[in-house]
C-alpha atoms as a PDB file:
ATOM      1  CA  UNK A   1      35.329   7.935 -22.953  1.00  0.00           C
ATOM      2  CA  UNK A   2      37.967   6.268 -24.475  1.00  0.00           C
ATOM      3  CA  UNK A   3      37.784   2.555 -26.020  1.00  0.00           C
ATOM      4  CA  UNK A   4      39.992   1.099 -23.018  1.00  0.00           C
ATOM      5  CA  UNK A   5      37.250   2.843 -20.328  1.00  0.00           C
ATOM      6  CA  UNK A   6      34.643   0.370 -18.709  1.00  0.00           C
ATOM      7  CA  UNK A   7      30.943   1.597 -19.023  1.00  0.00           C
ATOM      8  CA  UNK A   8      29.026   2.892 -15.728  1.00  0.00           C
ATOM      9  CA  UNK A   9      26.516  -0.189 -16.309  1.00  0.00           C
ATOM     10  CA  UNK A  10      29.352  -2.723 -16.793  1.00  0.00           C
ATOM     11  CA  UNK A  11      31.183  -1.911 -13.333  1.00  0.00           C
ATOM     12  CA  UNK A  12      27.840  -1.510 -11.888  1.00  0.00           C
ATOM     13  CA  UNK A  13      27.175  -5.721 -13.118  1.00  0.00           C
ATOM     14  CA  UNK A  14      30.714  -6.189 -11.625  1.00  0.00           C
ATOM     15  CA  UNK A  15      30.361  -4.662  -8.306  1.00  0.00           C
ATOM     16  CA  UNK A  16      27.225  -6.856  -7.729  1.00  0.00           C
ATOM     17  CA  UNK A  17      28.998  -9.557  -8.679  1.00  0.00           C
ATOM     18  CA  UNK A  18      31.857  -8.759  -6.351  1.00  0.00           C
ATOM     19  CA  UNK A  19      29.770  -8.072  -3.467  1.00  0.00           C
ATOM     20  CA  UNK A  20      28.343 -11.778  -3.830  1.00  0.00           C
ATOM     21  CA  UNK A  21      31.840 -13.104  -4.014  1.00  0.00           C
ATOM     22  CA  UNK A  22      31.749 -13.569  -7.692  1.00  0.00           C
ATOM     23  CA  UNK A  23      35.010 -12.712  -9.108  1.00  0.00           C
ATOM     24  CA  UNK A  24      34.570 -13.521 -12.730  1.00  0.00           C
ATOM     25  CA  UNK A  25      34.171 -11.120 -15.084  1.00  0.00           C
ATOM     26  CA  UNK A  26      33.240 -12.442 -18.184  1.00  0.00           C
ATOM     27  CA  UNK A  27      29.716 -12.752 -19.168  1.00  0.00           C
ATOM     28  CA  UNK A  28      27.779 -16.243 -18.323  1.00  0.00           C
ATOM     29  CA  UNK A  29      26.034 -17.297 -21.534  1.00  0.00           C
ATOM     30  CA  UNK A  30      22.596 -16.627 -21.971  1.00  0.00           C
ATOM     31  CA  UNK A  31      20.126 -18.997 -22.611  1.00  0.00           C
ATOM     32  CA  UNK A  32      19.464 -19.193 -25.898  1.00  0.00           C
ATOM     33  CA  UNK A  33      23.191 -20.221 -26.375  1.00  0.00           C
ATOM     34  CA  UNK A  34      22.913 -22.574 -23.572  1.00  0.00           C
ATOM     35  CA  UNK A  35      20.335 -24.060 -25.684  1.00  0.00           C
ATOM     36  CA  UNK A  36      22.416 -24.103 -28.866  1.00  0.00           C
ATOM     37  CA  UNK A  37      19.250 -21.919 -30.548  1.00  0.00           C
ATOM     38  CA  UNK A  38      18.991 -18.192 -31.562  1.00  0.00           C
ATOM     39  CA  UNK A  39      17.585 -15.618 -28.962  1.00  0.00           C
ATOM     40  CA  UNK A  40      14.618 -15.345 -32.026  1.00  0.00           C
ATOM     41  CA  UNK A  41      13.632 -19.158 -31.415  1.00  0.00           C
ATOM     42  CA  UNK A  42      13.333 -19.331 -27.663  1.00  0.00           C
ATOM     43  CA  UNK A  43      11.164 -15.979 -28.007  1.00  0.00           C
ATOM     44  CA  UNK A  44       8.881 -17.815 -30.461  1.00  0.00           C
ATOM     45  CA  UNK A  45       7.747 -20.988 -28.553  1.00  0.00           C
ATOM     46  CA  UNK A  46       8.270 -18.565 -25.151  1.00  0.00           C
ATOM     47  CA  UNK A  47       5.254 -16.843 -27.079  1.00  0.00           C
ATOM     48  CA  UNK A  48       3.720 -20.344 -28.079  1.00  0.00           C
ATOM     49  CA  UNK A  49       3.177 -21.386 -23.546  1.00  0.00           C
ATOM     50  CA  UNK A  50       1.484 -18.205 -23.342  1.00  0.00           C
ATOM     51  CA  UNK A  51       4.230 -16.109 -21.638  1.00  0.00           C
ATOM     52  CA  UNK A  52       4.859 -12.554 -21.636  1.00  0.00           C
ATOM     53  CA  UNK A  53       7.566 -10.805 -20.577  1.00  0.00           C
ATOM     54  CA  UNK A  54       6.902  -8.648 -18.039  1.00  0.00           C
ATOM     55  CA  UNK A  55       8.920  -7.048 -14.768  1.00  0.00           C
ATOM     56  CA  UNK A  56       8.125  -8.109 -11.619  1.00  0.00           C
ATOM     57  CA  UNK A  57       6.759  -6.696  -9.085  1.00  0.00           C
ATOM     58  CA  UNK A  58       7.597  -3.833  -6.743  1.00  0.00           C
ATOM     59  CA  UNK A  59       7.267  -4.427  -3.080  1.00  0.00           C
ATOM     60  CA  UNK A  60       7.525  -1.739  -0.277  1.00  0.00           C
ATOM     61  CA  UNK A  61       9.952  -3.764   1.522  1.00  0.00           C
ATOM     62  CA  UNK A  62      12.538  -6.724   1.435  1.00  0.00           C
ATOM     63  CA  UNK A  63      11.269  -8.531   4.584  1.00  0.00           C
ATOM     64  CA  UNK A  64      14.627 -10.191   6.652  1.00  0.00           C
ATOM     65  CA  UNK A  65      14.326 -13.897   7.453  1.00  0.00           C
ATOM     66  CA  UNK A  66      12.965 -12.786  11.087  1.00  0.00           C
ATOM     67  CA  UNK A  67      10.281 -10.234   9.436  1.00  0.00           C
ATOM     68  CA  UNK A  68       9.297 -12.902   7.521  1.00  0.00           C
ATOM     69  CA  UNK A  69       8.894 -15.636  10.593  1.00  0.00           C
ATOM     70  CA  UNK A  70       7.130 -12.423  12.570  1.00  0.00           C
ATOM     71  CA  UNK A  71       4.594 -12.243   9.889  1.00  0.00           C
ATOM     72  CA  UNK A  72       4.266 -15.895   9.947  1.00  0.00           C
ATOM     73  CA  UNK A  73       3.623 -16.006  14.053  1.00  0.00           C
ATOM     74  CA  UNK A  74       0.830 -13.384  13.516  1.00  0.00           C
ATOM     75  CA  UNK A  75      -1.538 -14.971  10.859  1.00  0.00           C
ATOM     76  CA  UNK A  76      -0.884 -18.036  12.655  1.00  0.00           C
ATOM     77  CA  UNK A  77      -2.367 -16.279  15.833  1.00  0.00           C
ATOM     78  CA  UNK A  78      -4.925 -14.400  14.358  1.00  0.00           C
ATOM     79  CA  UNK A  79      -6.212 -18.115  12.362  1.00  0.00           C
ATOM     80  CA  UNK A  80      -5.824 -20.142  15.291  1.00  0.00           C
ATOM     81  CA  UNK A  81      -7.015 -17.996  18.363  1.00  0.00           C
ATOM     82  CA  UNK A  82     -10.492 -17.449  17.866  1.00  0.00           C
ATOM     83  CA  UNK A  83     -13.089 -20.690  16.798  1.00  0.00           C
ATOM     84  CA  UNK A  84     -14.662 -18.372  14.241  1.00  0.00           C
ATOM     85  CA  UNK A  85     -14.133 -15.173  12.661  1.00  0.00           C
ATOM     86  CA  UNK A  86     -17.496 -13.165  13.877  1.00  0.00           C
ATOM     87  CA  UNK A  87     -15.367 -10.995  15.716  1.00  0.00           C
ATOM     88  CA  UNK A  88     -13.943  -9.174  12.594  1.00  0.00           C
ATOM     89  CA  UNK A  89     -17.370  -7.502  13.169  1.00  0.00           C
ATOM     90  CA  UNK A  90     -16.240  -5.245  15.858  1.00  0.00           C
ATOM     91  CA  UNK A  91     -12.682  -4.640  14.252  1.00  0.00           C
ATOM     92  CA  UNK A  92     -11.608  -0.975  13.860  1.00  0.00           C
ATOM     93  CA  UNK A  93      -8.622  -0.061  11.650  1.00  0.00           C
ATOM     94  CA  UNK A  94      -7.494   3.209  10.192  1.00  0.00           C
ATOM     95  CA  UNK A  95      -4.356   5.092   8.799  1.00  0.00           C
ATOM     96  CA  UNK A  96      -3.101   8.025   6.966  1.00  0.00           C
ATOM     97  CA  UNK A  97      -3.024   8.681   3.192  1.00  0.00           C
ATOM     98  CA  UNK A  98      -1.377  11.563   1.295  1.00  0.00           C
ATOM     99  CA  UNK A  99      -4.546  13.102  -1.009  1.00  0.00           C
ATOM    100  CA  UNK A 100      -3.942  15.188  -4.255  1.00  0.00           C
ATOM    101  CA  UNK A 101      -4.872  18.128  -5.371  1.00  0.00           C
ATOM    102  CA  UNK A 102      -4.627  17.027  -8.527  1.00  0.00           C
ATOM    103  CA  UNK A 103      -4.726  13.298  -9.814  1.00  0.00           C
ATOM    104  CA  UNK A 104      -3.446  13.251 -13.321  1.00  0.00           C
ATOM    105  CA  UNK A 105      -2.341   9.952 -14.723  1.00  0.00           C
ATOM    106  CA  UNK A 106       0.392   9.346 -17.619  1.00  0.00           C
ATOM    107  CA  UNK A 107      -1.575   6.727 -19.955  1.00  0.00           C
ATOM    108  CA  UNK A 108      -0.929   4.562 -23.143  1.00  0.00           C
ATOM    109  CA  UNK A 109      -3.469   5.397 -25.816  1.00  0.00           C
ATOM    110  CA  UNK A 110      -4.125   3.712 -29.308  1.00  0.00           C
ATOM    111  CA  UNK A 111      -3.574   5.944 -31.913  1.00  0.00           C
ATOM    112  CA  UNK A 112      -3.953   5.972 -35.944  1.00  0.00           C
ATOM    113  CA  UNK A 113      -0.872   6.999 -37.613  1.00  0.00           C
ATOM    114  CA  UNK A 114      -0.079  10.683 -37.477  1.00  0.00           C
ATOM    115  CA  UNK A 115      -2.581  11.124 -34.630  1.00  0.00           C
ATOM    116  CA  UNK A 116      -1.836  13.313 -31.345  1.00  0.00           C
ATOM    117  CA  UNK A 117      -2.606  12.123 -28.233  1.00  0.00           C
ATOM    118  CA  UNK A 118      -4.632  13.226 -25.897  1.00  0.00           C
ATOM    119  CA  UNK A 119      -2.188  15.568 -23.192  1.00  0.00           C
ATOM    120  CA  UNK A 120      -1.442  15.099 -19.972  1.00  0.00           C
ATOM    121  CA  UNK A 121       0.168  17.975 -17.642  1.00  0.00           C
ATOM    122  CA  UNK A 122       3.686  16.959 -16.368  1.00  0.00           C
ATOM    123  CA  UNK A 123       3.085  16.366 -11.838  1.00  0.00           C
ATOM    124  CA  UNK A 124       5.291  18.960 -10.242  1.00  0.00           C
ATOM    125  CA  UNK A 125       7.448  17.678  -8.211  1.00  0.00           C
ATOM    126  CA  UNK A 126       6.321  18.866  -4.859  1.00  0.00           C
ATOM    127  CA  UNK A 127       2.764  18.457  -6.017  1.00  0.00           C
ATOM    128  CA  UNK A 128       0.244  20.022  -3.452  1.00  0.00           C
ATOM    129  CA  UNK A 129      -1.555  17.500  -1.406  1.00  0.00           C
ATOM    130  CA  UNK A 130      -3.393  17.430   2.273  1.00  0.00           C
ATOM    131  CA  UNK A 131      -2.868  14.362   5.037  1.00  0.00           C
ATOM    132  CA  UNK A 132      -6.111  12.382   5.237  1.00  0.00           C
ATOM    133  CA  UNK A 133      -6.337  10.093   8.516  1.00  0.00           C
ATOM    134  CA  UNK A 134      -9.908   7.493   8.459  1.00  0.00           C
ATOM    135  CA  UNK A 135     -10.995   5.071  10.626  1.00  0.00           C
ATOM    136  CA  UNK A 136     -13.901   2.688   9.762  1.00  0.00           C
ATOM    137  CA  UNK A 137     -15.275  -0.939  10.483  1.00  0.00           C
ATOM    138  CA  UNK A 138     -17.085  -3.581   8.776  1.00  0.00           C
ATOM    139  CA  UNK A 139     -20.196  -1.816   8.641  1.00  0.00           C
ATOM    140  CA  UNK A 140     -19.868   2.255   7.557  1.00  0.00           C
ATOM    141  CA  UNK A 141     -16.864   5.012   7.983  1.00  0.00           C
ATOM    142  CA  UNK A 142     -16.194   5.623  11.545  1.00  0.00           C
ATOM    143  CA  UNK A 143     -14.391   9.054  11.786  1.00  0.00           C
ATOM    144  CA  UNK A 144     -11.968  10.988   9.603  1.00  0.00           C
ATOM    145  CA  UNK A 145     -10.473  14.333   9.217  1.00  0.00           C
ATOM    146  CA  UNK A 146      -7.932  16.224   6.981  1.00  0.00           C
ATOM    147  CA  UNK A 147      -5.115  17.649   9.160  1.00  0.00           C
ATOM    148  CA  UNK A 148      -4.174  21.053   8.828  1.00  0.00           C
ATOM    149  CA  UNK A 149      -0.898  22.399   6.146  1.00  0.00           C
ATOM    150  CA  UNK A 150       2.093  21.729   8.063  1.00  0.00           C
ATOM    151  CA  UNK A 151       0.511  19.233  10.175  1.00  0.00           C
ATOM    152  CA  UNK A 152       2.483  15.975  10.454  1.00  0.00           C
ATOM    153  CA  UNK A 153       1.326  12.122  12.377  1.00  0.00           C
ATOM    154  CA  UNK A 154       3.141  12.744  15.910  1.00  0.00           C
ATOM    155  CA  UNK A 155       2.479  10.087  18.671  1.00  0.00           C
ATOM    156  CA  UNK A 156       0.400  13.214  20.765  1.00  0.00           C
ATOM    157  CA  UNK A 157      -1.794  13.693  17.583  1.00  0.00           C
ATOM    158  CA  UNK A 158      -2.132  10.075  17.051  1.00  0.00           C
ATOM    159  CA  UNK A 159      -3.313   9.784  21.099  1.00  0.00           C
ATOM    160  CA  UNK A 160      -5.785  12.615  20.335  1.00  0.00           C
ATOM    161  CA  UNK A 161      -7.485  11.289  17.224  1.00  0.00           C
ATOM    162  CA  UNK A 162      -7.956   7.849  19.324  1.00  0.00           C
ATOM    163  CA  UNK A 163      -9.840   9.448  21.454  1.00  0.00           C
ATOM    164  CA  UNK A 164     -11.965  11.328  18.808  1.00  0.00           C
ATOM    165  CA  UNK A 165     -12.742   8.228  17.471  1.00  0.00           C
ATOM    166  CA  UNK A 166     -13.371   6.469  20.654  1.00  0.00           C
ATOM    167  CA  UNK A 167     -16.019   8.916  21.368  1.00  0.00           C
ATOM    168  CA  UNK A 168     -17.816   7.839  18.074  1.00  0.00           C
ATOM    169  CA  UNK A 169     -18.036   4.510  19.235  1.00  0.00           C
ATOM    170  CA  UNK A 170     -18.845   4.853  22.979  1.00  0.00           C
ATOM    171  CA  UNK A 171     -22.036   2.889  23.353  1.00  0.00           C
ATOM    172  CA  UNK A 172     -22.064   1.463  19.803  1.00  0.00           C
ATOM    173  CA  UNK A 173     -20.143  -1.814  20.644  1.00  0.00           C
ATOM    174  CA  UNK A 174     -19.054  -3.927  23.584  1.00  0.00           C
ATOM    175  CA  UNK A 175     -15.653  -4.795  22.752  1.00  0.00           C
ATOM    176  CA  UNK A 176     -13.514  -3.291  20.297  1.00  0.00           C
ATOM    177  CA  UNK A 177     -10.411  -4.819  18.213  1.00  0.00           C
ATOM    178  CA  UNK A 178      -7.897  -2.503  16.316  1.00  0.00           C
ATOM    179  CA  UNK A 179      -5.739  -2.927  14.106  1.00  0.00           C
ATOM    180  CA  UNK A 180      -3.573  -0.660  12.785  1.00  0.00           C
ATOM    181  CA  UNK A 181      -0.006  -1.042  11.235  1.00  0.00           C
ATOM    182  CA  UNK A 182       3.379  -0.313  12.901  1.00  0.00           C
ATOM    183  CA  UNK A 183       3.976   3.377  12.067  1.00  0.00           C
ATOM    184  CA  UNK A 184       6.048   5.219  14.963  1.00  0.00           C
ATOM    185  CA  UNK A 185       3.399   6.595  16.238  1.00  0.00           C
ATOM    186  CA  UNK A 186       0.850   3.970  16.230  1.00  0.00           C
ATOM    187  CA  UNK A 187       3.500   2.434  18.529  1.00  0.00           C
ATOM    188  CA  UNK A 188       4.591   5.084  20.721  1.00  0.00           C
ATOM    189  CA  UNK A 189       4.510   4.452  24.295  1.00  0.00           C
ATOM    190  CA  UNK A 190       1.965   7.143  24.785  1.00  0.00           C
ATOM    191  CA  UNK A 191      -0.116   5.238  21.904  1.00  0.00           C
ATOM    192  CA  UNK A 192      -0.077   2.153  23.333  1.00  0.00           C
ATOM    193  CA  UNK A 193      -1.085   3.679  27.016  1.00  0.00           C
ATOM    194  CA  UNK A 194      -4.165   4.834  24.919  1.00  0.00           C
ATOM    195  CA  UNK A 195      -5.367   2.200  23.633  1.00  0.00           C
ATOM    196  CA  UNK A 196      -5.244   0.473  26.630  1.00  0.00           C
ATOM    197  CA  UNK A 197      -7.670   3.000  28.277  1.00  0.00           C
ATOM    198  CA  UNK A 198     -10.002   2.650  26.030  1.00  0.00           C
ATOM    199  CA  UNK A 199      -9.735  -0.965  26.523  1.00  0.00           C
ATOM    200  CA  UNK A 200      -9.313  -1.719  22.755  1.00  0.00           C
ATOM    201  CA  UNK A 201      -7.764  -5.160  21.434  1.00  0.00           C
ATOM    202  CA  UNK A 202      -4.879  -4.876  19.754  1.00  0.00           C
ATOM    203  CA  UNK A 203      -4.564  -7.614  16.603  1.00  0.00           C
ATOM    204  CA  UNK A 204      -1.071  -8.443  15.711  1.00  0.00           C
ATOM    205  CA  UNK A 205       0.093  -6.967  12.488  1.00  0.00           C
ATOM    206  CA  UNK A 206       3.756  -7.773  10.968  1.00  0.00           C
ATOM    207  CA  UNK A 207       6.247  -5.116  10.083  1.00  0.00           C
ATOM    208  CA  UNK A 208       5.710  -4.173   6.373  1.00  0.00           C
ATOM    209  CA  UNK A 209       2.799  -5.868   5.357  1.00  0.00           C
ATOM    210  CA  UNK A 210       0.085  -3.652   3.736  1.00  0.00           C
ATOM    211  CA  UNK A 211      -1.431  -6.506   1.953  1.00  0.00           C
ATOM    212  CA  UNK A 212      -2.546  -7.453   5.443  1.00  0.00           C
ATOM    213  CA  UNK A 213      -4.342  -4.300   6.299  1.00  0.00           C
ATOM    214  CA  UNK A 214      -7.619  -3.460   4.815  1.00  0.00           C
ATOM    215  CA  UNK A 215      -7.416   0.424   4.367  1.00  0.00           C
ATOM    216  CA  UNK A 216      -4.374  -0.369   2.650  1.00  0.00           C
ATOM    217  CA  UNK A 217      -5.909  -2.917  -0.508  1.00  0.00           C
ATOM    218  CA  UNK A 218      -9.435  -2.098   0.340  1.00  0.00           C
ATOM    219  CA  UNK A 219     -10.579   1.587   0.911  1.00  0.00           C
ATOM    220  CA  UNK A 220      -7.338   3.022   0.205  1.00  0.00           C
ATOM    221  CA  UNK A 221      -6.894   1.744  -3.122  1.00  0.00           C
ATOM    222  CA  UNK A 222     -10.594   2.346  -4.418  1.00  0.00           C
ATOM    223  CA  UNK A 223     -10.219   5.901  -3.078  1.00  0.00           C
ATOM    224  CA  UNK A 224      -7.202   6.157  -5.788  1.00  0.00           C
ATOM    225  CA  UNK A 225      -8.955   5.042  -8.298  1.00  0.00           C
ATOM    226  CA  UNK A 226     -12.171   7.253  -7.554  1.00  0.00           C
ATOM    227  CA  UNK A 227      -9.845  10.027  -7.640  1.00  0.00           C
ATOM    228  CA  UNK A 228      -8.269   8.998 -10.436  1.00  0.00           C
ATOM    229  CA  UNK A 229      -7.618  12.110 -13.283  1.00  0.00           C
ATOM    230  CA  UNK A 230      -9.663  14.070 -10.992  1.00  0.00           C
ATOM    231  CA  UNK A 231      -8.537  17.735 -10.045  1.00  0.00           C
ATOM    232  CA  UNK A 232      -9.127  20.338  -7.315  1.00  0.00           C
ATOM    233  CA  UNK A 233      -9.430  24.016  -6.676  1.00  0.00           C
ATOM    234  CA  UNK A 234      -9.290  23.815  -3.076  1.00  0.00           C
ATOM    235  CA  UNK A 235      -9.786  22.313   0.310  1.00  0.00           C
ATOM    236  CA  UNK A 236     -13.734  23.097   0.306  1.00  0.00           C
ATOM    237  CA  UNK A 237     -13.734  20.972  -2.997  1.00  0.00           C
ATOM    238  CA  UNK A 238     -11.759  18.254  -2.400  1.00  0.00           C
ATOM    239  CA  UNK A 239     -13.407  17.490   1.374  1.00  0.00           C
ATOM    240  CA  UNK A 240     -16.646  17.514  -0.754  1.00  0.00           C
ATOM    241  CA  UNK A 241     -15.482  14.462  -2.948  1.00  0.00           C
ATOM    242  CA  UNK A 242     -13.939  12.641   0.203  1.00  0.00           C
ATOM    243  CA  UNK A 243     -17.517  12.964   1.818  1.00  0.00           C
ATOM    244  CA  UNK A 244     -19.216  11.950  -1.554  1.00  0.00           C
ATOM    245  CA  UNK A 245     -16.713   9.157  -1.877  1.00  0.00           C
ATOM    246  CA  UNK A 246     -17.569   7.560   1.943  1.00  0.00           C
ATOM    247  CA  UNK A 247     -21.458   8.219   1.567  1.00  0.00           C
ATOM    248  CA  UNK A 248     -21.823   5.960  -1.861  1.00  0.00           C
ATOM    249  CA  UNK A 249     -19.953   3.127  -0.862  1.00  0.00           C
ATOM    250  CA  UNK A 250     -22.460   0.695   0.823  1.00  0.00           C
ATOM    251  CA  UNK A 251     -22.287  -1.110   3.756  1.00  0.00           C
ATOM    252  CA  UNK A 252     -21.286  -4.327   1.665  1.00  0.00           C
ATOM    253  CA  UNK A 253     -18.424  -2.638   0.566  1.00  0.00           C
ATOM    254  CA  UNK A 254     -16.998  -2.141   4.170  1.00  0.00           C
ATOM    255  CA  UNK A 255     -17.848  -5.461   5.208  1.00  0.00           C
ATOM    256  CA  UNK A 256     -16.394  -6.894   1.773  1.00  0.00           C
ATOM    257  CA  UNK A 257     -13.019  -5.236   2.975  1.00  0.00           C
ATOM    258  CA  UNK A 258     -12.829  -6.707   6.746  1.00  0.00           C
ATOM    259  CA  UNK A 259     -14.190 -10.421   6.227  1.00  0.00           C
ATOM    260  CA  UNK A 260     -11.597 -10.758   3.250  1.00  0.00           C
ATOM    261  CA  UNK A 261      -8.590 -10.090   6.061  1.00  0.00           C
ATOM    262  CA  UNK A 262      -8.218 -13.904   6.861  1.00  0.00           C
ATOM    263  CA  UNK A 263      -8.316 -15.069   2.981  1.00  0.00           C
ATOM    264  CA  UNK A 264      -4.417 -13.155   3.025  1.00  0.00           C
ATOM    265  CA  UNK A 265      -3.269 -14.692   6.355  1.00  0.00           C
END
């Protein structure tokens, strides 16, 4: 490009600033000028308070201003509508999780000078991977299955695997709450007819908000890191390692996962 040719990254900085109404286009002074010090000097006593610099984190969603006041109204609910908390004892909640066949992780090493690394295969693209649904409670695994190739989460399968797992618990306890998140599906008309036969509770849960449901930073996230740089020949295999994976994890585990819900409302 020639000299007189704005980069892609400057017009990029400009158009944000445009679309906040910020017409100026020179550069605001950064801080270490601000400060009337070199960039070297705030870096040094940035290092001496212990900080690090570091991105911040990614979240799934930006929550709007009424997102926000939803999720608000539902801890709120959930703290204040109920003396105690015993009754996270008969909550159910469940969901869906994309399983690989293979598990390879990209990792920093420490290496001596002139030393290879240990290799990692590059992930295809389209990497090959089954649909794993689970349901469980505060005391053990409840139901789960692995849905067929080609299968996807429709609002009749949902209905029918509610009913599966109803039948596991018919008998087993008097009243049932569920909680699952906000998935089409899980809130299908159809879905919400079912539920109410089987005369299950719904608990609130906000729009975007996986910190606030336990398969999502409970089971979930220590199945990842079971599977973790682990690899698989086929179906046979990898059900296997799901089954091994539920049957070691005690009951304190499960329980660990459910009475923790009200420490993030």
């Amino acid at each position: 490009m020639g000299g007189d040719v704005l980069s892609i990254r400057t017009a990029q900085r400009w158009f944000n600033r445009f679309r906040n109404d910020n017409f100026e286009l020179d550069d605001l002074p950064h801080s270490a000028e601000q400060l009337g010090c070199s960039h070297t000097a705030v870096e040094k006593h940035l290092n001496e308070l212990s900080k690090t610099w570091k991105y911040g984190v990614w979240i799934p969603h930006q929550l709007s201003p009424h997102q926000l006041q939803q999720r608000v109204d539902a801890c709120m609910d959930l703290m204040t509508s109920h003396r105690n908390y015993q009754w996270l004892r008969n909550l159910i909640t469940g969901d869906e999780k994309w399983v690989l066949y293979i598990n390879y992780t990209h990792r920093r090493q420490w290496l001596s000078a002139g030393q290879k690394g240990v290799e990692s295969p590059k992930t295809d693209s389209y990497p090959k991977k089954v649909m794993l649904s689970v349901w469980w409670g505060a005391n053990r695994i409840i139901y789960w299955e692995i849905l067929p190739n080609g299968c996807t989460i429709t609002a009749d399968l949902y209905c029918q695997q509610l009913d599966r797992v109803g039948e596991k618990l018919k008998g087993k306890q008097d009243k049932i709450y569920y909680l699952h998140d906000n998935a089409r599906p899980h809130i299908a008309k159809s879905a919400r007819e079912t539920l109410l036969k089987l005369g299950w509770v719904t608990v609130p849960h906000p729009s975007y908000s996986p910190d606030l449901t336990p398969t999502d930073y409970h089971l979930f996230r220590s199945l990842s890191n079971h599977l973790r740089e682990k690899k698989f020949d086929d179906a046979n295999n990898l059900k296997m390692e799901l089954v091994n994976f539920f049957d070691q994890k005690s009951k304190d585990f499960y329980e660990r996962g459910i009475l923790s819900l009200p420490e993030r409302w």
